[in-house]
PDB file of N, CA and C in Angstrom:
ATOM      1  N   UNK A   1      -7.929 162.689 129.610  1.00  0.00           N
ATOM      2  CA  UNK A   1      -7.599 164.003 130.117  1.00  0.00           C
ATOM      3  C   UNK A   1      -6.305 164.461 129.449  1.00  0.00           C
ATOM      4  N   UNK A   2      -6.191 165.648 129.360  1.00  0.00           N
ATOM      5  CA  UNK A   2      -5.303 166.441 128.531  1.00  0.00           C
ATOM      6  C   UNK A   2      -4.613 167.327 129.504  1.00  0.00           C
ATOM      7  N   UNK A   3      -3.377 167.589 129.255  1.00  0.00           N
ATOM      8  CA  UNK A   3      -2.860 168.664 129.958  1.00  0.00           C
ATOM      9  C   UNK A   3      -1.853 169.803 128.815  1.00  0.00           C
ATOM     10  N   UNK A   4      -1.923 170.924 128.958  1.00  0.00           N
ATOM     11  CA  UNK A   4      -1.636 171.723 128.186  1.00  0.00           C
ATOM     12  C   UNK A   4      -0.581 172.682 128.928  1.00  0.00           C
ATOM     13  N   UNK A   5       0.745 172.826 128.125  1.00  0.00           N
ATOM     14  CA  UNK A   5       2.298 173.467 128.657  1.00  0.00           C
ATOM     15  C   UNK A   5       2.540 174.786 127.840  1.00  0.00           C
ATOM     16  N   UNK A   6       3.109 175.259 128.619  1.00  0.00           N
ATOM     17  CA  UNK A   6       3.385 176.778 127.959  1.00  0.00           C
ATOM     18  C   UNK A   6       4.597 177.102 128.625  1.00  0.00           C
ATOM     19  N   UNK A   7       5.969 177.465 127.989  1.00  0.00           N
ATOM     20  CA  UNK A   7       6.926 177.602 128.587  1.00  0.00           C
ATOM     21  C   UNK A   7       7.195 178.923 127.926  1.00  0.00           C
ATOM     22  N   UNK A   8       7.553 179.965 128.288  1.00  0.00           N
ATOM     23  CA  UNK A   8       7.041 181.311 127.745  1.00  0.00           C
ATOM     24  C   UNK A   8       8.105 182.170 128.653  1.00  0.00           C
ATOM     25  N   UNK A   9       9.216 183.336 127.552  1.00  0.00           N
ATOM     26  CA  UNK A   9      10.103 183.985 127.869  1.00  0.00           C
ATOM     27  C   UNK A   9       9.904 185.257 127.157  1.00  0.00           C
ATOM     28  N   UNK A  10       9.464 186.111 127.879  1.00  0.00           N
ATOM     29  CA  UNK A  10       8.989 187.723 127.036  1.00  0.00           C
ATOM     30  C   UNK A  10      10.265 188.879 127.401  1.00  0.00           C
ATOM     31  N   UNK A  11      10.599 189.527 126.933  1.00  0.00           N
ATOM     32  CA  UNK A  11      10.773 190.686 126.596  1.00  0.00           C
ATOM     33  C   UNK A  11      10.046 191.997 126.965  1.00  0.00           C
ATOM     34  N   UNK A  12      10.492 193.003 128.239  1.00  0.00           N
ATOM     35  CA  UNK A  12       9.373 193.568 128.375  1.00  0.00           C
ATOM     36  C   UNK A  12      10.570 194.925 127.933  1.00  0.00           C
ATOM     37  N   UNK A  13      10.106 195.823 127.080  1.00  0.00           N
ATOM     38  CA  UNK A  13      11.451 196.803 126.284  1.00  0.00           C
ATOM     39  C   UNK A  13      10.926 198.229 127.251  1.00  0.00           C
ATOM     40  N   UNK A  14       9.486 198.258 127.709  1.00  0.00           N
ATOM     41  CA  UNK A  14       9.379 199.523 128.640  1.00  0.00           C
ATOM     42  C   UNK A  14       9.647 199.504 129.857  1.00  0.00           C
ATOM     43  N   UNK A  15      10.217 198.679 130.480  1.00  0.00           N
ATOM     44  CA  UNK A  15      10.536 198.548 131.954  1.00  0.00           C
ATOM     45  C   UNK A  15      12.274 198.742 132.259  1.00  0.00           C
ATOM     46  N   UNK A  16      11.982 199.646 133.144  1.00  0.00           N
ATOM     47  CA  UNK A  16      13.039 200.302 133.150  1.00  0.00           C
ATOM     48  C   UNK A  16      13.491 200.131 134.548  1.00  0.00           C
ATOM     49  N   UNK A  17      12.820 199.248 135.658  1.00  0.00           N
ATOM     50  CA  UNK A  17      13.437 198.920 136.496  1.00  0.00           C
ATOM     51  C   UNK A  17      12.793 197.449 136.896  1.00  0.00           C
ATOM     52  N   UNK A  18      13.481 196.650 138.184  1.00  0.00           N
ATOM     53  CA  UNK A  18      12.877 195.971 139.015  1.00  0.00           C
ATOM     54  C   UNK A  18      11.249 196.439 138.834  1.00  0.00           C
ATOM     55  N   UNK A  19      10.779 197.475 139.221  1.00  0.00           N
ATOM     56  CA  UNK A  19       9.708 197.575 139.814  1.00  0.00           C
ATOM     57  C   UNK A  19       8.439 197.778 138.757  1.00  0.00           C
ATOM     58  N   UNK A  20       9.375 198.460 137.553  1.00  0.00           N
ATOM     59  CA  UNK A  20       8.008 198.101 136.235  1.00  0.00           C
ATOM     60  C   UNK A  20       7.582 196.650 135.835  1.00  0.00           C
ATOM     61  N   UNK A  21       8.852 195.917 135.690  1.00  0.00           N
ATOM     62  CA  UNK A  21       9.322 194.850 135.869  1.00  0.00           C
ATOM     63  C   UNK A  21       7.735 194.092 136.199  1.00  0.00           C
ATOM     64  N   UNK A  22       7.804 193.908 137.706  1.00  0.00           N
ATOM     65  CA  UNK A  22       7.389 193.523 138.393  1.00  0.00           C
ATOM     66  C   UNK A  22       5.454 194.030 138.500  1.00  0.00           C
ATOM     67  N   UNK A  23       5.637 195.015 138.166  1.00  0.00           N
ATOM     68  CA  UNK A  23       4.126 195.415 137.807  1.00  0.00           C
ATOM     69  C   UNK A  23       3.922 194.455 136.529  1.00  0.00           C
ATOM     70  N   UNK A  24       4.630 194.841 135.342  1.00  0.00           N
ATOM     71  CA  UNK A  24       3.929 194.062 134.300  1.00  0.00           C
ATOM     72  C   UNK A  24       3.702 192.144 134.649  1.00  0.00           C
ATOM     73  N   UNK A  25       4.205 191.938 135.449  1.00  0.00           N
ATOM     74  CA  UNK A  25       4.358 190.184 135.869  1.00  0.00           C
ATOM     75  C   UNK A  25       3.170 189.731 136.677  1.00  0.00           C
ATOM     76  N   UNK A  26       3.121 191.133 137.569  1.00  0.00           N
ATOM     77  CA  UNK A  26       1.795 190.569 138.401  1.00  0.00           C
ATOM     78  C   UNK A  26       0.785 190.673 137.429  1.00  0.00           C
ATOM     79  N   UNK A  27       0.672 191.538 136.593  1.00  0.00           N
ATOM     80  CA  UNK A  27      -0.337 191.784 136.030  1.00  0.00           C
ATOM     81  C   UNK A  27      -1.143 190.692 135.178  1.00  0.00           C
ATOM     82  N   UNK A  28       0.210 190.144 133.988  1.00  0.00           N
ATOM     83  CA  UNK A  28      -0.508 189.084 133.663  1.00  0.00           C
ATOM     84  C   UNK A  28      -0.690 187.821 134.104  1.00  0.00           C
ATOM     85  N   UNK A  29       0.049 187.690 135.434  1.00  0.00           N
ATOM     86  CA  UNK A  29      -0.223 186.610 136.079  1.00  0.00           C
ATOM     87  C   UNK A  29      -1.878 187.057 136.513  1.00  0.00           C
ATOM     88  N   UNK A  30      -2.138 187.777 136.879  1.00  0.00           N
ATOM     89  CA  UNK A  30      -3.447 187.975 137.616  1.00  0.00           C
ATOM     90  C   UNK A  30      -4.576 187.603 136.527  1.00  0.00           C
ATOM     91  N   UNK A  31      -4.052 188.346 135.451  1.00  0.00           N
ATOM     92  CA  UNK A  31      -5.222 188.754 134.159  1.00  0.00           C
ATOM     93  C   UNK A  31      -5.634 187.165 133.414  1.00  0.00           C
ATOM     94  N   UNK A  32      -4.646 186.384 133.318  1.00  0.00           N
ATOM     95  CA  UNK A  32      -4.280 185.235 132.919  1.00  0.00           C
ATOM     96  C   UNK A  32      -5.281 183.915 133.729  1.00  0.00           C
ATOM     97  N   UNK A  33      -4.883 183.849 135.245  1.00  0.00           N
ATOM     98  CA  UNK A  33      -5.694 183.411 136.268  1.00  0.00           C
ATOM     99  C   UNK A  33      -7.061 183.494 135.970  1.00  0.00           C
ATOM    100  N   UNK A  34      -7.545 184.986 135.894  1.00  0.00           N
ATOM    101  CA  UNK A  34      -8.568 185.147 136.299  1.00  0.00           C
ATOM    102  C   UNK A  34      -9.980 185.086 135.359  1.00  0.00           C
ATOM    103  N   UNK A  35      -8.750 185.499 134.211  1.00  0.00           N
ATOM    104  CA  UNK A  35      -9.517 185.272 132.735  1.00  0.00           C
ATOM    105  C   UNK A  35      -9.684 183.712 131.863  1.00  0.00           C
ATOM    106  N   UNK A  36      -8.890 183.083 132.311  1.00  0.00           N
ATOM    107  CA  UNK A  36      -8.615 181.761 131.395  1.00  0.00           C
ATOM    108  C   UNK A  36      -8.199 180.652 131.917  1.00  0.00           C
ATOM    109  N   UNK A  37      -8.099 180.881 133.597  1.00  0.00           N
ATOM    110  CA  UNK A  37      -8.673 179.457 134.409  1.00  0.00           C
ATOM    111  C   UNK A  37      -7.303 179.119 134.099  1.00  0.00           C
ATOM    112  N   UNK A  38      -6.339 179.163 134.222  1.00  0.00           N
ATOM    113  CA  UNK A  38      -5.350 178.423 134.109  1.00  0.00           C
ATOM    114  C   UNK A  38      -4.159 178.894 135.438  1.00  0.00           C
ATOM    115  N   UNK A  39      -2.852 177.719 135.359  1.00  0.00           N
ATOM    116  CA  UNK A  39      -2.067 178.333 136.521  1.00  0.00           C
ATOM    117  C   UNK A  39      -0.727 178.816 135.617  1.00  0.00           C
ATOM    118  N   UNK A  40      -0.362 179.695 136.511  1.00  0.00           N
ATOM    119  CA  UNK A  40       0.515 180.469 135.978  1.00  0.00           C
ATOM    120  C   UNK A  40       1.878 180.871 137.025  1.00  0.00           C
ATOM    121  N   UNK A  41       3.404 180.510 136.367  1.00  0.00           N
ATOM    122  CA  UNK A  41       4.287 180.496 137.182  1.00  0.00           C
ATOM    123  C   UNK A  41       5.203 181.925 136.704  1.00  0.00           C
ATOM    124  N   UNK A  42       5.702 182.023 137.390  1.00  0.00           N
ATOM    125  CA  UNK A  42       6.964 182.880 136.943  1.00  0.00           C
ATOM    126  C   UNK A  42       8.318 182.322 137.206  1.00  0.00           C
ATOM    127  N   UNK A  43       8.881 181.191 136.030  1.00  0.00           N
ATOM    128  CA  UNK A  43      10.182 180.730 136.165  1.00  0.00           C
ATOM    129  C   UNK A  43      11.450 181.055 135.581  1.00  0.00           C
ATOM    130  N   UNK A  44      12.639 180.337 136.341  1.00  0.00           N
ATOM    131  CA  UNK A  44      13.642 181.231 135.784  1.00  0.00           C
ATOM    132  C   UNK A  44      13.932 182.572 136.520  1.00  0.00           C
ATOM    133  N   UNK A  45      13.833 182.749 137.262  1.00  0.00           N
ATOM    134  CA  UNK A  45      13.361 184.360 137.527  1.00  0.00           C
ATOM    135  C   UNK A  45      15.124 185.143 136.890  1.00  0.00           C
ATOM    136  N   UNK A  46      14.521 186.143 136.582  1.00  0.00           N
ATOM    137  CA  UNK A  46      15.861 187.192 135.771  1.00  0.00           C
ATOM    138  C   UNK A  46      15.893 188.194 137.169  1.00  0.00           C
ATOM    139  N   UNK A  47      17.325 188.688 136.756  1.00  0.00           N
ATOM    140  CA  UNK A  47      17.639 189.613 137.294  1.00  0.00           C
ATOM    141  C   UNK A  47      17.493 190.549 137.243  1.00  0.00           C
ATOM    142  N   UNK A  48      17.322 190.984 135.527  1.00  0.00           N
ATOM    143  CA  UNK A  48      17.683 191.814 134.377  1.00  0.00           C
ATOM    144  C   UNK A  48      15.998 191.837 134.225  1.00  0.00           C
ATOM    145  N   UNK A  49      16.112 193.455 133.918  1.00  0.00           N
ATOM    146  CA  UNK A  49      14.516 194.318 134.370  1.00  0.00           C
ATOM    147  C   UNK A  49      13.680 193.714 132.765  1.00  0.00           C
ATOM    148  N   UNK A  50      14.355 193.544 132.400  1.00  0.00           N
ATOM    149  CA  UNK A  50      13.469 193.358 130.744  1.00  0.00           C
ATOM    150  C   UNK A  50      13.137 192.445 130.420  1.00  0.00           C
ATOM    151  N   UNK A  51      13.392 191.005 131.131  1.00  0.00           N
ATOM    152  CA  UNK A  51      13.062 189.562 130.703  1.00  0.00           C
ATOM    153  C   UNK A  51      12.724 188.615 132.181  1.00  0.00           C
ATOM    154  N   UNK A  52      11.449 188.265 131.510  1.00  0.00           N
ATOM    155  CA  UNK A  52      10.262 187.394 131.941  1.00  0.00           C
ATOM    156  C   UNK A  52      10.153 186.057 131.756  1.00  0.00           C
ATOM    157  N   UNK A  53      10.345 184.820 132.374  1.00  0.00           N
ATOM    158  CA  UNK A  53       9.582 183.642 131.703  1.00  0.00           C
ATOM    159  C   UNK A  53       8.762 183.049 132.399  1.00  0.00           C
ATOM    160  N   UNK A  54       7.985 182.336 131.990  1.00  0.00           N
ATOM    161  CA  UNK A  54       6.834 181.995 132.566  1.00  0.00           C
ATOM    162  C   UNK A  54       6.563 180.206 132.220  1.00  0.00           C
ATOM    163  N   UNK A  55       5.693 179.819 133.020  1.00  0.00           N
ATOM    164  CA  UNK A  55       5.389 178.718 132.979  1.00  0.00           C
ATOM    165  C   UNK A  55       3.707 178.274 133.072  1.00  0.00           C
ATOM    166  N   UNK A  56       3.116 178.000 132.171  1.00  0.00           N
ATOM    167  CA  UNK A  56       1.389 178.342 131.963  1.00  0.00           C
ATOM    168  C   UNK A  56       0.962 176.536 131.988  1.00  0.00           C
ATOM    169  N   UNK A  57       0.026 175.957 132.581  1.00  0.00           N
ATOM    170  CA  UNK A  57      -0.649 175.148 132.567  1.00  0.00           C
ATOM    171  C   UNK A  57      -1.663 175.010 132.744  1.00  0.00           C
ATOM    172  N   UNK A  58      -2.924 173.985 131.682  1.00  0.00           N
ATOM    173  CA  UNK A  58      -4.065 174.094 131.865  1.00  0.00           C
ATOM    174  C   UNK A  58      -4.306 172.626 131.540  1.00  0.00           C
ATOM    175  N   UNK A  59      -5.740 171.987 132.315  1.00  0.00           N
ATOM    176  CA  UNK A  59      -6.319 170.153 132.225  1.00  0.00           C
ATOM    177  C   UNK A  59      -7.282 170.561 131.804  1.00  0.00           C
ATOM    178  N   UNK A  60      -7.439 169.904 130.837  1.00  0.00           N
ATOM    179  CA  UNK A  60      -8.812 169.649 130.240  1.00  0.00           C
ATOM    180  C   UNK A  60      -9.372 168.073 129.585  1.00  0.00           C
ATOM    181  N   UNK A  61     -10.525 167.998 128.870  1.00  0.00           N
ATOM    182  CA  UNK A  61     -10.889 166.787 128.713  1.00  0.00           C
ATOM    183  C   UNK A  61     -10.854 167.233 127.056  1.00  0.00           C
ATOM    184  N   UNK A  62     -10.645 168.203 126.376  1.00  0.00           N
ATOM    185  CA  UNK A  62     -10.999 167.900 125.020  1.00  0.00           C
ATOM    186  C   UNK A  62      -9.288 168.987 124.671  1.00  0.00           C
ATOM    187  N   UNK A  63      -8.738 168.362 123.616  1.00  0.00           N
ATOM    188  CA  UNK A  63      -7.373 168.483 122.773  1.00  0.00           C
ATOM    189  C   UNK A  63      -7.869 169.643 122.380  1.00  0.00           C
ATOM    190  N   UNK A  64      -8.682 169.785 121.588  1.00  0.00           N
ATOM    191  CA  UNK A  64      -8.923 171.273 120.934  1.00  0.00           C
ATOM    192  C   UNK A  64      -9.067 172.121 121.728  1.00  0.00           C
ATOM    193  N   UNK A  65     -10.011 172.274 123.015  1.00  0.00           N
ATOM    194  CA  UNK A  65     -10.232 173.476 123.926  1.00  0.00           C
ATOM    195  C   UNK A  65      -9.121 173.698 124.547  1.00  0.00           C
ATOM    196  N   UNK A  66      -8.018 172.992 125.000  1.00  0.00           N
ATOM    197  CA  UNK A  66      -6.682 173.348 125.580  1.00  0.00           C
ATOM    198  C   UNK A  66      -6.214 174.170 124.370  1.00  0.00           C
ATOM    199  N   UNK A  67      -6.111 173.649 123.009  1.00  0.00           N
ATOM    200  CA  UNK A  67      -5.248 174.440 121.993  1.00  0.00           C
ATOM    201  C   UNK A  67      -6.077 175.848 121.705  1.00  0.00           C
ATOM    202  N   UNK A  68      -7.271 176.028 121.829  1.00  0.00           N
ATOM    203  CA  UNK A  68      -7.751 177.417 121.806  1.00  0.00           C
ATOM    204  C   UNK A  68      -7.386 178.137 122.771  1.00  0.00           C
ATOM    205  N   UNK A  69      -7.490 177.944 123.806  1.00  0.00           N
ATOM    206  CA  UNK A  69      -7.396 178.482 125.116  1.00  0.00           C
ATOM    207  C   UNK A  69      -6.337 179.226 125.545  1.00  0.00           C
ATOM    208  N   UNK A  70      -5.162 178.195 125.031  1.00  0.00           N
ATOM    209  CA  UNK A  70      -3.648 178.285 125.310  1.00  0.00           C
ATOM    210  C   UNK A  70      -3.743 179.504 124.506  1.00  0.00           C
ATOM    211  N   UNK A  71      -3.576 179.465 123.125  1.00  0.00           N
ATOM    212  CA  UNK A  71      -3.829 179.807 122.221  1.00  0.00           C
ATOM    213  C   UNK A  71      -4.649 181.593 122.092  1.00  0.00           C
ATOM    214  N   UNK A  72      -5.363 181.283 123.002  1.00  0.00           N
ATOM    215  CA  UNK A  72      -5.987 182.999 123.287  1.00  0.00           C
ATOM    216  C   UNK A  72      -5.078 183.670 124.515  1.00  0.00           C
ATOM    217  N   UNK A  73      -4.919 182.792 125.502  1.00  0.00           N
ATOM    218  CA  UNK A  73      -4.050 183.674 126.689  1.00  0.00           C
ATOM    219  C   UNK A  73      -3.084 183.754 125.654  1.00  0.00           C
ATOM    220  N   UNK A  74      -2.235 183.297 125.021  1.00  0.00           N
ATOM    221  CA  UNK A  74      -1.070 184.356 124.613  1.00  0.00           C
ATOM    222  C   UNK A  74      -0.999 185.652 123.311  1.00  0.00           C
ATOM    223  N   UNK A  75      -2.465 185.203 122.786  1.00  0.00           N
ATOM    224  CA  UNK A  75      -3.077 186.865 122.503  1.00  0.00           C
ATOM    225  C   UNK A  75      -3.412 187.460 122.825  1.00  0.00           C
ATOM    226  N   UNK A  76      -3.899 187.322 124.179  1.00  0.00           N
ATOM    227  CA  UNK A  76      -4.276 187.815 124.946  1.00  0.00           C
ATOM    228  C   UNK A  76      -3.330 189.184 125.612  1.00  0.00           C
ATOM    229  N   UNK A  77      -1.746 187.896 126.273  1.00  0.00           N
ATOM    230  CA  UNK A  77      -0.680 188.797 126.367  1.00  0.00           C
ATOM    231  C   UNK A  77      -0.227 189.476 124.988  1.00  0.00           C
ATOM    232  N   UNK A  78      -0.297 189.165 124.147  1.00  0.00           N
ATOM    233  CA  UNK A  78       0.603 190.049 122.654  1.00  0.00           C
ATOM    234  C   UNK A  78      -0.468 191.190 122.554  1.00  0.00           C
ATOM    235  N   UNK A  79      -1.383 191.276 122.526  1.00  0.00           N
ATOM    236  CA  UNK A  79      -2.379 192.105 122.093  1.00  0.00           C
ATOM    237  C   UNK A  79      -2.401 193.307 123.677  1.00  0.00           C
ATOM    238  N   UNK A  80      -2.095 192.774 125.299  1.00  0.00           N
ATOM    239  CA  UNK A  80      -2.572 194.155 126.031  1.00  0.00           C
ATOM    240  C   UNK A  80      -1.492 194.308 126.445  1.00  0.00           C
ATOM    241  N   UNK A  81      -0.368 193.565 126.331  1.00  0.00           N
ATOM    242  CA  UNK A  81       1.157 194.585 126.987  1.00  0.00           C
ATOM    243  C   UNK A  81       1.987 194.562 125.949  1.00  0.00           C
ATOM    244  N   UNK A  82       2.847 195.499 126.546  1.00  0.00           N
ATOM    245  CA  UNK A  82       3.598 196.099 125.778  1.00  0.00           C
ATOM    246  C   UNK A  82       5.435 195.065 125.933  1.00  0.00           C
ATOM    247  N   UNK A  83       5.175 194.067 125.049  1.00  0.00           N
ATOM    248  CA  UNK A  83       5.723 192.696 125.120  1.00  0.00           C
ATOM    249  C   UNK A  83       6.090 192.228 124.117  1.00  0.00           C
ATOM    250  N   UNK A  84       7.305 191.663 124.002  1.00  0.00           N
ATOM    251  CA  UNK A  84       7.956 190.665 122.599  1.00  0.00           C
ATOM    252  C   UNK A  84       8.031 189.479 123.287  1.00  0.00           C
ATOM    253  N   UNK A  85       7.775 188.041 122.467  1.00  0.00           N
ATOM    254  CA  UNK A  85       7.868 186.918 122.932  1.00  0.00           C
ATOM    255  C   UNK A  85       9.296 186.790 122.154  1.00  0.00           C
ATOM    256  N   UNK A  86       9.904 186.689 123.091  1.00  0.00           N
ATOM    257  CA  UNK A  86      11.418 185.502 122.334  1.00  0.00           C
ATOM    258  C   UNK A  86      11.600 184.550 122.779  1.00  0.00           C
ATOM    259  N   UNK A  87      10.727 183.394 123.647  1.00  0.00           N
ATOM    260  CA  UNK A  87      11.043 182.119 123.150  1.00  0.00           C
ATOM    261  C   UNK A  87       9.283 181.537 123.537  1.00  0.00           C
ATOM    262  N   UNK A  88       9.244 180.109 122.783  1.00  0.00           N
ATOM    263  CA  UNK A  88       7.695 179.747 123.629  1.00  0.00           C
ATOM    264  C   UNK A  88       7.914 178.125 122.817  1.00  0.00           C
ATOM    265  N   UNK A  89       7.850 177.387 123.550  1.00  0.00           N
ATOM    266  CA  UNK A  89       7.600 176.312 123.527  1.00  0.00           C
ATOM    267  C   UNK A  89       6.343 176.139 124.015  1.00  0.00           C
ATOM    268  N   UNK A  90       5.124 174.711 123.316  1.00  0.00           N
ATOM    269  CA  UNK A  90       3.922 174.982 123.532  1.00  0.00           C
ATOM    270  C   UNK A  90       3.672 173.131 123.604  1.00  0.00           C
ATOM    271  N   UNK A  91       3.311 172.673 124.199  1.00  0.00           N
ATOM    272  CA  UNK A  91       2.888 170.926 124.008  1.00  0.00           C
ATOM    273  C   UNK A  91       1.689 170.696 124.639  1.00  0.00           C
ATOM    274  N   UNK A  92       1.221 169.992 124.477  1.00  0.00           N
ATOM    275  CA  UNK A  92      -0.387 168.931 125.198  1.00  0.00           C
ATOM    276  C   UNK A  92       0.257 167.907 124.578  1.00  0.00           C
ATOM    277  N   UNK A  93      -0.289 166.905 126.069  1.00  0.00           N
ATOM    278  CA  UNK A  93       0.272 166.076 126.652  1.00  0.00           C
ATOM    279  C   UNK A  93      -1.066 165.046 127.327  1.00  0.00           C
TER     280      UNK A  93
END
């Protein structure tokens, strides 16, 4: 068994308060969940309306399907919000 880490700090440059903030977070927490079976944290929490980090984990039985997977949720996020990644550490384990 495999377990797959995602330590993930975005940049959100259109949120202009707490509360956009906070829309864009639920969002891909939800989209993320619901689409790609995986759990999804929001750590670190910021104060500061523009930065996000996150904490993504997924078990699997095969090395490659964790690295696709992982691998699509965060094109997933680059490709439907409006988001810069500035930091991401990525391991299976």
């Amino acid at each position: 068994m495999f377990v797959g880490l995602i330590r993930l700090k975005l940049l959100i440059p259109s949120s202009n308060s707490l509360k956009d903030r906070r829309q864009v977070v639920a969002s891909i927490k939800g989209k993320l969940r619901s689409r790609f079976n995986l759990s999804i944290a929001e750590i670190e929490s910021s104060n500061h309306w523009r930065e996000a980090s996150f904490g993504i984990a997924m078990v699997n039985d095969s090395r490659s399907y964790l690295e696709g997977e992982l691998s699509s949720a965060l094109r997933f996020i680059e490709e439907n919000y409006p988001v810069e990644i500035l930091a991401l550490e990525k391991e299976i384990i």
